[in-house]
Protein backbone atom coordinates (compact mmCIF):
# COMPACT_ATOMS: atom_id res chain seq x y z
CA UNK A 1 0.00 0.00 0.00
CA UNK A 2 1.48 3.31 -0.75
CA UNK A 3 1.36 6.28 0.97
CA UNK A 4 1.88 5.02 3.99
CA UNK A 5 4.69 5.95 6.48
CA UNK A 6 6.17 6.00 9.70
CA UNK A 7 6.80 9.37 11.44
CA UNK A 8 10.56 10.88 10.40
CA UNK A 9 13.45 9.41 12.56
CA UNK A 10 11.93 6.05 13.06
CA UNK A 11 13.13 4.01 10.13
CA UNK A 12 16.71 5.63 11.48
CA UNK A 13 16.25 3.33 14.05
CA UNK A 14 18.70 0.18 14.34
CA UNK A 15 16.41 -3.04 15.88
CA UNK A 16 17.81 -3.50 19.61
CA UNK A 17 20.06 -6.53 20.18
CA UNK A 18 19.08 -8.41 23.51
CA UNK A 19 21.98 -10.75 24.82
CA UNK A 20 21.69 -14.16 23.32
CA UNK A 21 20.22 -16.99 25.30
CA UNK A 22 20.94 -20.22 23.03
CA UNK A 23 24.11 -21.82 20.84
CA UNK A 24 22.96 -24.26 18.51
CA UNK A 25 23.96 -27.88 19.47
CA UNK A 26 25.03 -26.96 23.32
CA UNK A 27 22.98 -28.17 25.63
CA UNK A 28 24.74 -27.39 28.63
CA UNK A 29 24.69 -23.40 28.09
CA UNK A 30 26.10 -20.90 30.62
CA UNK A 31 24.66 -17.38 29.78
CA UNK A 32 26.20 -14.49 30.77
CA UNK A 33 25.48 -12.07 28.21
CA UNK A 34 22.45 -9.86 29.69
CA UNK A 35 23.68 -8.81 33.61
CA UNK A 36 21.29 -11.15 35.37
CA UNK A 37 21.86 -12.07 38.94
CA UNK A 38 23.08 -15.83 39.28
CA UNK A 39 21.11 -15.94 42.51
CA UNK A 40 18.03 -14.91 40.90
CA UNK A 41 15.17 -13.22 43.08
CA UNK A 42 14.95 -13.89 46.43
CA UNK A 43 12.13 -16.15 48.24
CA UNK A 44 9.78 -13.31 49.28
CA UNK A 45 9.62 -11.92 45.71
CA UNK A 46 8.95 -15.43 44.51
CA UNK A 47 6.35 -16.08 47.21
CA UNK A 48 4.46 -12.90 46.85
CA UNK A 49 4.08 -13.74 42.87
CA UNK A 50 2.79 -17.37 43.48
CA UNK A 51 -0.05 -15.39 45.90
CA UNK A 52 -0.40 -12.84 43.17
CA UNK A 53 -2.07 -16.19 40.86
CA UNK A 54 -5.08 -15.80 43.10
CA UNK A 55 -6.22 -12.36 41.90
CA UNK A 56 -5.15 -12.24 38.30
CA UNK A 57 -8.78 -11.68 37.37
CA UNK A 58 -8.35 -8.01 38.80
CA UNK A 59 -6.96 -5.22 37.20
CA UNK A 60 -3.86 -3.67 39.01
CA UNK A 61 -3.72 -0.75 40.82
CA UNK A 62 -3.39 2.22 38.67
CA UNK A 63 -1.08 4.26 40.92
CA UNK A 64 0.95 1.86 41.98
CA UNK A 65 1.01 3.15 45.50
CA UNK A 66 2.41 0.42 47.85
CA UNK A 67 5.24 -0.29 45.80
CA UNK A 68 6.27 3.38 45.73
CA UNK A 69 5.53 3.57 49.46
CA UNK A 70 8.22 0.59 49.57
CA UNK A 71 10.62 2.19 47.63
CA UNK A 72 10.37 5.48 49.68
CA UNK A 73 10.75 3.56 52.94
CA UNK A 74 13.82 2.02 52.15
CA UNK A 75 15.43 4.26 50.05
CA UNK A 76 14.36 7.69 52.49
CA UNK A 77 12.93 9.05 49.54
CA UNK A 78 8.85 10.72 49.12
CA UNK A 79 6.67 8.10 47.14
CA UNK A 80 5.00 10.78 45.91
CA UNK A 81 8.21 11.55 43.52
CA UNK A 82 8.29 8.37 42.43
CA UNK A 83 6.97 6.95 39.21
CA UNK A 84 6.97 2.98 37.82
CA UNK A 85 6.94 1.88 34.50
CA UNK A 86 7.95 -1.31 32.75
CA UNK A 87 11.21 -1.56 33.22
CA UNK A 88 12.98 1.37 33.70
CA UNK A 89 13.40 1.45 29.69
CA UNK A 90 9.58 2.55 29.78
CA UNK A 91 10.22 5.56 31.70
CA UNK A 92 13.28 6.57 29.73
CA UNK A 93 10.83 6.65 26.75
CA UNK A 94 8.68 8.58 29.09
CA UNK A 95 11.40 11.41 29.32
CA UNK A 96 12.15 11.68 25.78
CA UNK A 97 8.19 11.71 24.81
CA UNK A 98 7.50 14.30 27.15
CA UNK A 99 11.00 16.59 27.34
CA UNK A 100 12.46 16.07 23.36
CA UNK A 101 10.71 16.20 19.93
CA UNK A 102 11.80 17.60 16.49
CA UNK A 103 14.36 19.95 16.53
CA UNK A 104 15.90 19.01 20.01
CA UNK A 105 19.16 17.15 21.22
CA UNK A 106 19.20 14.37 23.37
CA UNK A 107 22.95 13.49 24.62
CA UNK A 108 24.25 10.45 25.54
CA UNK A 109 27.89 9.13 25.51
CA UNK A 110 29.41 6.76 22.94
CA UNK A 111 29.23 3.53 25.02
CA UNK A 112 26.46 4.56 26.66
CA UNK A 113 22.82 2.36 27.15
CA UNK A 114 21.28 2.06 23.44
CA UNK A 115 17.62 2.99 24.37
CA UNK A 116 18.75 6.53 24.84
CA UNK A 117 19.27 7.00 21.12
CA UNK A 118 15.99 4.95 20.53
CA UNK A 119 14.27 6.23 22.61
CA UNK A 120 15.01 9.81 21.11
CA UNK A 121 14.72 9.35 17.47
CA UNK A 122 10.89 7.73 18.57
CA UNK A 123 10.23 10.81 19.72
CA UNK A 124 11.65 12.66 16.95
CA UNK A 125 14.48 14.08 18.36
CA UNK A 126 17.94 14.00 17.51
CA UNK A 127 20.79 11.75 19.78
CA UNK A 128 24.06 13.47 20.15
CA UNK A 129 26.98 10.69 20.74
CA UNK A 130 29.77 12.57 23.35
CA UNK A 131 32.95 10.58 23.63
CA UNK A 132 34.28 9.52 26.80
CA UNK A 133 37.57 9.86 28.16
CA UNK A 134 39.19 6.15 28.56
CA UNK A 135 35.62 4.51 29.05
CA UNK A 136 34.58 7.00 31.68
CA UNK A 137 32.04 9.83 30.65
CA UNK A 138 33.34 12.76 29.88
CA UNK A 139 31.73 15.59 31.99
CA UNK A 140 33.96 18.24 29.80
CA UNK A 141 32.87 16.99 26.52
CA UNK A 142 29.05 16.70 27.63
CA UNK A 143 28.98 20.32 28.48
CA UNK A 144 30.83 21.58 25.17
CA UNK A 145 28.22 19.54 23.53
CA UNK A 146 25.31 21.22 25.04
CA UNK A 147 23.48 24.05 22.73
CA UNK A 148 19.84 25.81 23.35
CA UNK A 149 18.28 22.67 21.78
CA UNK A 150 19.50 20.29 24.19
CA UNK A 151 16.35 18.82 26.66
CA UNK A 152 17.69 15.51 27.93
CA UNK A 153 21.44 14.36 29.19
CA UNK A 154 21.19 10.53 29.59
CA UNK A 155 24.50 9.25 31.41
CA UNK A 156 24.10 5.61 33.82
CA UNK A 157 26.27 5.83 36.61
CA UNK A 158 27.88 2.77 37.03
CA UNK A 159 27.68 2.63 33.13
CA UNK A 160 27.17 -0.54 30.73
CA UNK A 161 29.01 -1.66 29.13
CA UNK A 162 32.00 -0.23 31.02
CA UNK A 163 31.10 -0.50 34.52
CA UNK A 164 32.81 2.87 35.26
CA UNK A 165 31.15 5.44 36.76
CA UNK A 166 31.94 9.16 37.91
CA UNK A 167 31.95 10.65 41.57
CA UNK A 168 29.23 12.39 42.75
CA UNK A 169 31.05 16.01 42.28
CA UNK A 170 30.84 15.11 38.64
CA UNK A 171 27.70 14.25 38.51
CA UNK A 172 26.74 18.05 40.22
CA UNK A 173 29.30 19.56 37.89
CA UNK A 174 27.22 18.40 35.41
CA UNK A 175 23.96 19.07 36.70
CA UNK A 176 24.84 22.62 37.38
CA UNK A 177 26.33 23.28 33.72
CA UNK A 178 23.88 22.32 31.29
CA UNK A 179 21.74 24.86 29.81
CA UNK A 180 18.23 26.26 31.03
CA UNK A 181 15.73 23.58 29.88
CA UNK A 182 17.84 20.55 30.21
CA UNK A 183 17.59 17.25 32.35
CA UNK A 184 20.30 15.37 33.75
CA UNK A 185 18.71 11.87 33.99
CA UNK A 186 21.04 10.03 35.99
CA UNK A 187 20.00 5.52 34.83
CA UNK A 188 20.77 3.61 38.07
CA UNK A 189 20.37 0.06 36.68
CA UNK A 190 23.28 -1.39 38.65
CA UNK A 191 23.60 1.69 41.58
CA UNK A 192 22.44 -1.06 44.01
CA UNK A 193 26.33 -2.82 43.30
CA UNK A 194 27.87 0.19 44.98
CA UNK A 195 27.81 0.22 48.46
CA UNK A 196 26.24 3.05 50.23
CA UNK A 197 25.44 4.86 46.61
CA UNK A 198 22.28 7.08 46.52
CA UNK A 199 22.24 7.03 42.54
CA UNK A 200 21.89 10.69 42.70
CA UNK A 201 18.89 11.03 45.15
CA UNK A 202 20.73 14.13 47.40
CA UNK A 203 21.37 15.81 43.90
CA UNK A 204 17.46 15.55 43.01
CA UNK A 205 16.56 16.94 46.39
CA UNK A 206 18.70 20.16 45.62
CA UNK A 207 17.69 20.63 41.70
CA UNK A 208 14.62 20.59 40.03
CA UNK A 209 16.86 20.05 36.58
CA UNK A 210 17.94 16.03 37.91
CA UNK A 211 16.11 12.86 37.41
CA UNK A 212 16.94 8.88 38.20
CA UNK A 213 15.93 6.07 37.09
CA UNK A 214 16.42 2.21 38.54
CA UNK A 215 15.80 -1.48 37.57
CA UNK A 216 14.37 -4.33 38.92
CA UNK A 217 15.89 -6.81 36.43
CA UNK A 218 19.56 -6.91 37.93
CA UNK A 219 20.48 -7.06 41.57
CA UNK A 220 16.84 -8.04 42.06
CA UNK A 221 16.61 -10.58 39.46
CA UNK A 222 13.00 -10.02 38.41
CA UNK A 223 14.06 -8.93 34.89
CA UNK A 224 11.16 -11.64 33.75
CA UNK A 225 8.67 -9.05 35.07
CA UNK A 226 9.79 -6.26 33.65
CA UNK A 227 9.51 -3.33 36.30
CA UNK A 228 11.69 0.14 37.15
CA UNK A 229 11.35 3.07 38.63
CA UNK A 230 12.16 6.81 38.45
CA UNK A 231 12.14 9.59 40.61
CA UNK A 232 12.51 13.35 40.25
CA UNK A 233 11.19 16.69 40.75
CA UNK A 234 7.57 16.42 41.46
CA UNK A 235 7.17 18.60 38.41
CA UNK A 236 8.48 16.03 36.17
CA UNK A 237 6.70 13.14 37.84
CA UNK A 238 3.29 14.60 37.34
CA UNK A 239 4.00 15.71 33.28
CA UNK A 240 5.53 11.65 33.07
CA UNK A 241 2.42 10.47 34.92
CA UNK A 242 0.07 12.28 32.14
CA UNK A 243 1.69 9.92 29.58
CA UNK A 244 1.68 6.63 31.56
CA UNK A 245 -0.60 4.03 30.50
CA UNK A 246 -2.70 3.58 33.46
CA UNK A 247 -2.27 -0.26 33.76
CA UNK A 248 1.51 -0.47 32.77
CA UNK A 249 2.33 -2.86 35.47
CA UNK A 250 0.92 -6.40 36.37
CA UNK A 251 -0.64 -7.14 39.80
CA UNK A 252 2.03 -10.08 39.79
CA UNK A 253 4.72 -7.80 39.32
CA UNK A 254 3.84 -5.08 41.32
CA UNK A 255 3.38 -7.29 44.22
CA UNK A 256 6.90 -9.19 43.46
CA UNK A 257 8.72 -5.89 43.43
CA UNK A 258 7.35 -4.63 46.32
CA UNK A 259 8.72 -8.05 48.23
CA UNK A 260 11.95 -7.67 46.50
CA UNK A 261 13.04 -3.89 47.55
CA UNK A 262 11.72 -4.71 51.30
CA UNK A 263 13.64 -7.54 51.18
CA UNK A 264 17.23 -5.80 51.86
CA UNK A 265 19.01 -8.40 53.53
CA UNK A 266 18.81 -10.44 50.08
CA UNK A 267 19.86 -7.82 48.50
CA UNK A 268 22.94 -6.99 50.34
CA UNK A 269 24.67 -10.70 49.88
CA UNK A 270 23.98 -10.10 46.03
CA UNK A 271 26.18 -7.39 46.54
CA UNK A 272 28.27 -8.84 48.40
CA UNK A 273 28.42 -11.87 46.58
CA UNK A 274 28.64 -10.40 42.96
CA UNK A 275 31.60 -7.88 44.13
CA UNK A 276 33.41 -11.20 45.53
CA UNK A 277 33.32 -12.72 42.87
CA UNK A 278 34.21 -10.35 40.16
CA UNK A 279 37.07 -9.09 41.28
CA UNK A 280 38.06 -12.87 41.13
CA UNK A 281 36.99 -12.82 37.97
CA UNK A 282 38.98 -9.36 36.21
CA UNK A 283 41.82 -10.76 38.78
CA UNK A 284 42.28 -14.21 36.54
CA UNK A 285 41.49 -12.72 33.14
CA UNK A 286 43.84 -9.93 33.76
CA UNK A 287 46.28 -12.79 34.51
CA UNK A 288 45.99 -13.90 31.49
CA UNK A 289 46.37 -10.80 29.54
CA UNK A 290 43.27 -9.68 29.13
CA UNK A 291 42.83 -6.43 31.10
CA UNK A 292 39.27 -4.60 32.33
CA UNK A 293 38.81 -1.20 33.86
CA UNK A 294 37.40 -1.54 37.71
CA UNK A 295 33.95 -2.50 37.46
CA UNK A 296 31.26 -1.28 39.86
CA UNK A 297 28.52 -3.00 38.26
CA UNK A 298 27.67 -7.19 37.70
CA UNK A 299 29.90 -7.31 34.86
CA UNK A 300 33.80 -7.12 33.35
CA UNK A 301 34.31 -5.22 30.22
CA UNK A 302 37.32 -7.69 28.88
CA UNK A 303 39.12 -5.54 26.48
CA UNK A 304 41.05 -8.09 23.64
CA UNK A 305 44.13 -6.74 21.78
CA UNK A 306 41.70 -6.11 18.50
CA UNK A 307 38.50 -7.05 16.79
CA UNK A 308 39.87 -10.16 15.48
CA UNK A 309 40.47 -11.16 18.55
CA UNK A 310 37.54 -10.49 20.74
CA UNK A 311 35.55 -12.11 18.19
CA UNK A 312 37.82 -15.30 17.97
CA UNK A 313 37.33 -15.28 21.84
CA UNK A 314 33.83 -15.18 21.72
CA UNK A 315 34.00 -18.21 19.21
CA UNK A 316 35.51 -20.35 21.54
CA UNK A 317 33.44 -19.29 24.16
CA UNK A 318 30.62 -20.34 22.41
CA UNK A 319 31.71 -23.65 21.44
CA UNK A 320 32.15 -24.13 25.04
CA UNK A 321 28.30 -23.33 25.31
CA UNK A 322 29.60 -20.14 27.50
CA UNK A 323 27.80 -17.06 25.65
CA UNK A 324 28.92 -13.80 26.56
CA UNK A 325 28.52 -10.34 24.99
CA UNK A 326 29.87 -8.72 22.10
CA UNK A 327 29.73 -5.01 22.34
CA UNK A 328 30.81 -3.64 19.05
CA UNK A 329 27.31 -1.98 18.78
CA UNK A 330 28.69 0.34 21.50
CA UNK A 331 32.06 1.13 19.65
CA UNK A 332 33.91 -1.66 22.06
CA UNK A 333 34.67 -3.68 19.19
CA UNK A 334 38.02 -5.22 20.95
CA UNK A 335 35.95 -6.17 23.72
CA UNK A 336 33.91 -8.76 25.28
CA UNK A 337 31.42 -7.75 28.38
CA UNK A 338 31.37 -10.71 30.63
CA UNK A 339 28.15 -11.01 33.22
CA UNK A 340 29.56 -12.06 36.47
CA UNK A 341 27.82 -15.38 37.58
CA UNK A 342 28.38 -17.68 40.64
CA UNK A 343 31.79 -19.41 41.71
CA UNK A 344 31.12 -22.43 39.24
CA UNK A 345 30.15 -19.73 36.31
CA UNK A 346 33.13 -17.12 36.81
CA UNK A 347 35.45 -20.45 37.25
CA UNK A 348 34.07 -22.27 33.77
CA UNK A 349 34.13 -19.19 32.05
CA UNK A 350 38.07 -18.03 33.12
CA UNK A 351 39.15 -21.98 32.33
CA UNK A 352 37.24 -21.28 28.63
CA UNK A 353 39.46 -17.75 27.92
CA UNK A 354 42.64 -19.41 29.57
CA UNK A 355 42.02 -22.25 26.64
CA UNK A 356 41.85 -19.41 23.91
CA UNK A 357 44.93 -17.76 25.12
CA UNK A 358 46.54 -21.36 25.30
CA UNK A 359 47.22 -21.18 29.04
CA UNK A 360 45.03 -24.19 29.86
């Protein structure tokens, strides 16, 4: 049929590559290729979705009001500036629907998360890629890049796929530079794998120009549900809330996150646990030549002495049924971003790379 077309920008857009789950003929397949938690969610958030069966003939809540009182409680922050969406991907789009359009900038940094740029160009905007500085964003370069038709700033602090992050005097530095109009929207995905990290929540209290978002898909492990929050200015949570779909979020979700933030004790030994273990894990790759920047996040960003071979690395990996992630999408072409898993999983995958360099 002719005539018929989609709105400018979104034909620009390039189809979004989840980490792959399967290699054809393994059978015994260790995935580490999308940041889950080896540990998966823990037994309150599973329990409280098994109850959630009994009332799936109801429609959800529409304001979403425990689980924001939850979230408030333990992270000392107002419910009332809180918003959910699916995932916190949702809510991104939320920003850039609301806050960017044709003839604006949205910024983001050249490894940064991919549904920035997407996320723009469907709302007809335009992404701006700002280099970083040795895999660490570039507060300098953002703020050079800045003109009167920038609206949003996304940076995520840790980042993926680096797992750097800036200080927090950065992130105000920032914050207080961009120009009149603009939000700093600060993704918090993996914030929970720092300890004692606010994600930017003292910033927001002081600004009315900061937002965060955060994930329930890594440390908590519900990424099967879908679910993330933001919070901001209660300025920008009632424009976002406008635009929300009114059921976005399933009773069965809803009532599994709420379990899962409460349950901070679970929480913490992720932490714990993940940290442990991959440091062990950039300790023995960097052993065997294969060097990462500190991570703060649930993942190592192995950096390979080229394309050719990263790639050849990833070949053996995967006909060791180990799948990890190639990141040349987010100009880390020489590079291989590793999803820390349990002792057995960090162990099988080291032996795998210690084959490839021929040290096993």
């Amino acid at each position: 049929m002719t005539g018929i077309t989609p709105q400018p920008g979104i034909m620009d857009i390039a189809l979004y590559q989840s980490g792959a789950s399967h290699v054809d003929g393994q059978t015994n397949v260790l995935k580490l290729s999308a940041n889950e938690n080896p540990l998966g969610p823990s037994d309150a958030a599973k329990e409280a979705f098994s109850r959630a069966v009994h009332t799936l003939n109801r429609y959800p809540n529409t304001d979403h009001a425990s689980l924001r009182t939850a979230i408030g409680e333990v992270w000392n922050l107002n419910p009332d500036q809180i918003i959910c969406g699916v995932g916190s991907d949702e809510i991104i789009h939320f920003l850039c629907q609301a806050y960017a359009g044709p003839g604006d900038e949205v910024i983001h940094t050249e490894h940064g998360f991919a549904m920035y740029s997407i996320a723009a160009r469907a709302a007809g905007a335009t992404p701006v890629e700002v280099q970083e500085r040795d895999r660490v964003t570039d507060v300098d370069a953002i703020l050079a890049a800045c003109t009167p038709a920038t609206k949003l700033v996304f940076i995520a602090n840790p980042n993926n796929p680096t797992g750097t992050m800036i200080a927090p005097g950065e992130v105000r530095r920032l914050a207080e530079g961009l120009p009149e109009g603009a939000i700093l929207v600060l993704d918090g995905a993996y914030a929970e794998y720092v300890e004692a990290f606010d994600a930017g929540a003292a910033l927001i209290a002081s600004r009315d120009n900061v937002f965060m978002t955060r994930s329930f898909s890594k440390i908590y492990g519900l990424g099967g549900l879908r679910v993330g929050w933001g919070y901001g200015p209660q300025a920008i949570i009632d424009v976002l809330n406008r635009i929300r779909g009114p059921f976005n979020l399933s009773t069965a979700a809803l009532a599994a996150a709420e379990a899962a933030v409460r349950d901070v004790a679970y929480i913490e030994k992720c932490r714990v646990e993940n940290a442990r273990w991959r440091d062990w894990l950039a300790s023995a790759l960097a052993e065997m030549g294969v060097r990462s920047d500190t991570s703060t996040a649930n993942f190592v960003l192995a950096r390979f002495a080229d394309t050719a071979e990263a790639e050849a690395c990833d070949a053996h990996l995967r006909a060791e049924g180990i799948i990890v992630r190639q990141v040349a999408g987010y100009n880390l072409p020489n590079c291989l971003r590793i999803t820390v898993g349990d002792e057995s999983a960090c162990r099988r995958v080291a032996h795998a790379v210690g084959q490839f360099k021929g040290l096993r």
